[in-house]
Protein backbone atom coordinates (compact mmCIF):
# COMPACT_ATOMS: atom_id res chain seq x y z
CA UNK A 1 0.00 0.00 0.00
CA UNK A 2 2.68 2.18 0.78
CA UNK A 3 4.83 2.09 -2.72
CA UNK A 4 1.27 2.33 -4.11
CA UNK A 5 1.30 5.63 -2.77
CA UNK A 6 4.68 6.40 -3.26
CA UNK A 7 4.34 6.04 -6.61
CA UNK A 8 1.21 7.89 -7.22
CA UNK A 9 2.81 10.83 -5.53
CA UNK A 10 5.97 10.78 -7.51
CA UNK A 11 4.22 9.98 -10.82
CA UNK A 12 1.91 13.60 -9.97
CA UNK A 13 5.28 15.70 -8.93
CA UNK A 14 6.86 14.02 -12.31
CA UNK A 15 3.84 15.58 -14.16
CA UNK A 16 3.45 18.57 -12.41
CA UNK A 17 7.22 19.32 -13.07
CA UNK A 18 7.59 18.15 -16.51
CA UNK A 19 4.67 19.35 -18.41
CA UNK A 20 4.27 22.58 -20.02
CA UNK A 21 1.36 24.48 -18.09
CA UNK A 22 1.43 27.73 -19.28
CA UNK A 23 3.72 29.47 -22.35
CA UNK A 24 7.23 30.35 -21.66
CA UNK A 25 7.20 33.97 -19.44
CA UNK A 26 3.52 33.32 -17.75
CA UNK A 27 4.92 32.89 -14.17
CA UNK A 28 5.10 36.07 -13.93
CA UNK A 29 1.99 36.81 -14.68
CA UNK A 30 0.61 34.07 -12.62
CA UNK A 31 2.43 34.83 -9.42
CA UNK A 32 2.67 38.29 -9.93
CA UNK A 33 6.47 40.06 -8.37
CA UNK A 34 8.34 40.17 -5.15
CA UNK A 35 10.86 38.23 -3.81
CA UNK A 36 9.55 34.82 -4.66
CA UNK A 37 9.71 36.19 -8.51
CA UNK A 38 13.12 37.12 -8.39
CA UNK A 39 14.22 33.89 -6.79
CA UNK A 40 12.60 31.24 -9.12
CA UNK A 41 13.00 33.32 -12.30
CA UNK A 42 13.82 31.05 -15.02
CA UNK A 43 12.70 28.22 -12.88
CA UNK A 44 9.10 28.42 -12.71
CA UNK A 45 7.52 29.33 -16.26
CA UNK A 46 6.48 25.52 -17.19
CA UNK A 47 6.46 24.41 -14.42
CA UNK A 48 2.83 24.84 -11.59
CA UNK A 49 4.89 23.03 -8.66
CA UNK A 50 7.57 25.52 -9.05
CA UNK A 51 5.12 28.48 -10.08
CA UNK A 52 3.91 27.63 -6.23
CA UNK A 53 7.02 27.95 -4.43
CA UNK A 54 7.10 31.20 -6.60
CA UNK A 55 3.45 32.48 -5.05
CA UNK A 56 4.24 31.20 -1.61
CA UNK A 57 7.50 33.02 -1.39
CA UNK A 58 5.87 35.90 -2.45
CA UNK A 59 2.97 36.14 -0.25
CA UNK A 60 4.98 34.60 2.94
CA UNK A 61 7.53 37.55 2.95
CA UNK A 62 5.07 40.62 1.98
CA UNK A 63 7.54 41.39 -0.62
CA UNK A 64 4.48 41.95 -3.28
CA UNK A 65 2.94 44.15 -1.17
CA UNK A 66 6.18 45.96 -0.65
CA UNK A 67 7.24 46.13 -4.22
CA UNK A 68 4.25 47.56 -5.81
CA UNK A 69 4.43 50.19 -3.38
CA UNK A 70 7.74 51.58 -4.33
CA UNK A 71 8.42 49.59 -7.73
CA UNK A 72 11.15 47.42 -6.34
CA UNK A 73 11.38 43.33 -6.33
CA UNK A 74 10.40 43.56 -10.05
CA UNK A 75 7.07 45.03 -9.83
CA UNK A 76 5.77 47.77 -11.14
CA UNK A 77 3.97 50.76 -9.15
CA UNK A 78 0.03 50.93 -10.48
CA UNK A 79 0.07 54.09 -12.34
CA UNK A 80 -3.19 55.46 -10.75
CA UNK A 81 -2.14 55.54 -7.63
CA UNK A 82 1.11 55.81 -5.14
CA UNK A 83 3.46 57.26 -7.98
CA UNK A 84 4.30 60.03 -5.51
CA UNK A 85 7.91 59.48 -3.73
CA UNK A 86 6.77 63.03 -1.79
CA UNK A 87 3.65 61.15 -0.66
CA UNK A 88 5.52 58.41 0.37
CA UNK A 89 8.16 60.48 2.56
CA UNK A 90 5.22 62.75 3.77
CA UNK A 91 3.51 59.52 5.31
CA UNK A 92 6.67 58.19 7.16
CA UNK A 93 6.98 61.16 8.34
CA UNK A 94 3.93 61.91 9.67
CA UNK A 95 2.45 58.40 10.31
CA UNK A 96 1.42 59.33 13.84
CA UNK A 97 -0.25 62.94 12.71
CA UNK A 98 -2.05 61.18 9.84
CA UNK A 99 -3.22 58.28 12.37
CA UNK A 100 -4.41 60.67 14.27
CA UNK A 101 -6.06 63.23 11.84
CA UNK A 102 -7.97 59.76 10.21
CA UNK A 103 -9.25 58.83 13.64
CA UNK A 104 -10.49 62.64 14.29
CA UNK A 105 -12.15 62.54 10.38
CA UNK A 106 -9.78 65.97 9.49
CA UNK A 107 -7.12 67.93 10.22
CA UNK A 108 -3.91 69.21 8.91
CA UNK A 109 -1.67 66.32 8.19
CA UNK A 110 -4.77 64.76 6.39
CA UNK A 111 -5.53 68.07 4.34
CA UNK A 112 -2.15 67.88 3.18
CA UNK A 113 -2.27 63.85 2.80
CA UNK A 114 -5.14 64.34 0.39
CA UNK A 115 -3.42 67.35 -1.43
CA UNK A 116 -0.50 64.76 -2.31
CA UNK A 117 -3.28 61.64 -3.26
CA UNK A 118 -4.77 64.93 -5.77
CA UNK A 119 -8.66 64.30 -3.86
CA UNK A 120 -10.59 66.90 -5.45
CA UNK A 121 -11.73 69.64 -2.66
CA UNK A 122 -15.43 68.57 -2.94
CA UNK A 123 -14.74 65.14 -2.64
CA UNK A 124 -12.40 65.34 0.47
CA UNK A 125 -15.04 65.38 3.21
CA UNK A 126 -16.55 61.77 1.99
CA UNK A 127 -13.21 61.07 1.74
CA UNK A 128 -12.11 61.90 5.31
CA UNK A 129 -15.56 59.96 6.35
CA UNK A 130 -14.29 56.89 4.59
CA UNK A 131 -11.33 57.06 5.72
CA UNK A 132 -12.34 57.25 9.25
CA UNK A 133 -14.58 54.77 9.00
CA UNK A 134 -11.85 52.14 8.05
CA UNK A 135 -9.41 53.14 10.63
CA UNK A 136 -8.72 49.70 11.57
CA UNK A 137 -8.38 48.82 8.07
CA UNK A 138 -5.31 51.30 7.17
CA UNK A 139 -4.37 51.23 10.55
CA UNK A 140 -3.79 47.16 10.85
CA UNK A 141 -1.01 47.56 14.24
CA UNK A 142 0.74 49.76 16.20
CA UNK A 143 3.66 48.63 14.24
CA UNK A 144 2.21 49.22 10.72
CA UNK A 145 4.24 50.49 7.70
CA UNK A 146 4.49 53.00 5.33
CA UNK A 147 3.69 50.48 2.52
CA UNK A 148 0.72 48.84 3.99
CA UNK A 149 -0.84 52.33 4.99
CA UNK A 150 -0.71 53.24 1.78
CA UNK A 151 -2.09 50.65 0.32
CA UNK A 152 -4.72 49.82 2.90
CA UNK A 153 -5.81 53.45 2.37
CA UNK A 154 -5.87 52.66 -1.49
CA UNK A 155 -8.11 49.43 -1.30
CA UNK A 156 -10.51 51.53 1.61
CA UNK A 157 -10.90 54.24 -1.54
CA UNK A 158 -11.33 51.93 -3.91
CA UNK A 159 -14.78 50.75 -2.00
């Protein structure tokens, strides 16, 4: 029973390995960047056991998250939003005022936040309100960082 066993698991990981699952350059766009991407390059386009290790790397060391934030670990920073290295500097410094300020639904540091996201002036208020509303969502720990905020206060917009 147990070679039986043996066997079907190595004759799936032979499989797995071996056949072609997806053209030449799709891990990439299967696993998406970070650090995971950058270590299995070359390694993982044909193959879905290796296009795993790939994902898991990825999503184990926040490296995704990371990278499209500041277009490092060989992904690319969504055009639409967080293009700003000002924006970025303004939030580490000011991660404390801007915790604050989105807790209170206004203030300075979040006026100027929203100058440097380019809200609209008529839009702000709902946007404050939002904001505010999702605290714990942007705000995820004490020890949260400049890339998460960011993009927790992106997905929070995007709703």
């Amino acid at each position: 029973m147990r070679k039986a066993f043996a066997g079907a698991v190595m004759a799936v990981l032979v499989v797995v390995m071996v056949s072609p699952v997806f053209a030449a350059g799709s891990a990439h766009q299967n696993t998406g960047c970070g650090l995971g991407t950058m270590l299995w390059k070359g390694n993982a386009d044909n193959s879905s056991l290796f296009q795993a290790f790939q994902a898991t790397t990825n999503g184990s060391f926040g490296s995704q998250t990371f990278g499209l934030t500041t277009g490092t670990s060989e992904c690319s920073q969504p055009s639409a939003f967080v293009k700003n290295d000002r924006l970025n500097e303004f939030v580490v410094a000011n991660m404390d005022n801007l915790a604050k300020d989105i807790a209170m639904g206004g203030g300075e540091t979040l006026a100027a936040f929203s100058e440097l996201l380019q809200i609209p002036t008529e839009k702000r208020s709902e946007f404050y309100q939002k904001l505010q509303a999702n605290f714990a969502k942007i705000f995820t720990s004490e020890n949260v960082v400049l890339a998460n905020v960011v993009d927790n206060v992106a997905a929070v917009s995007a709703n």
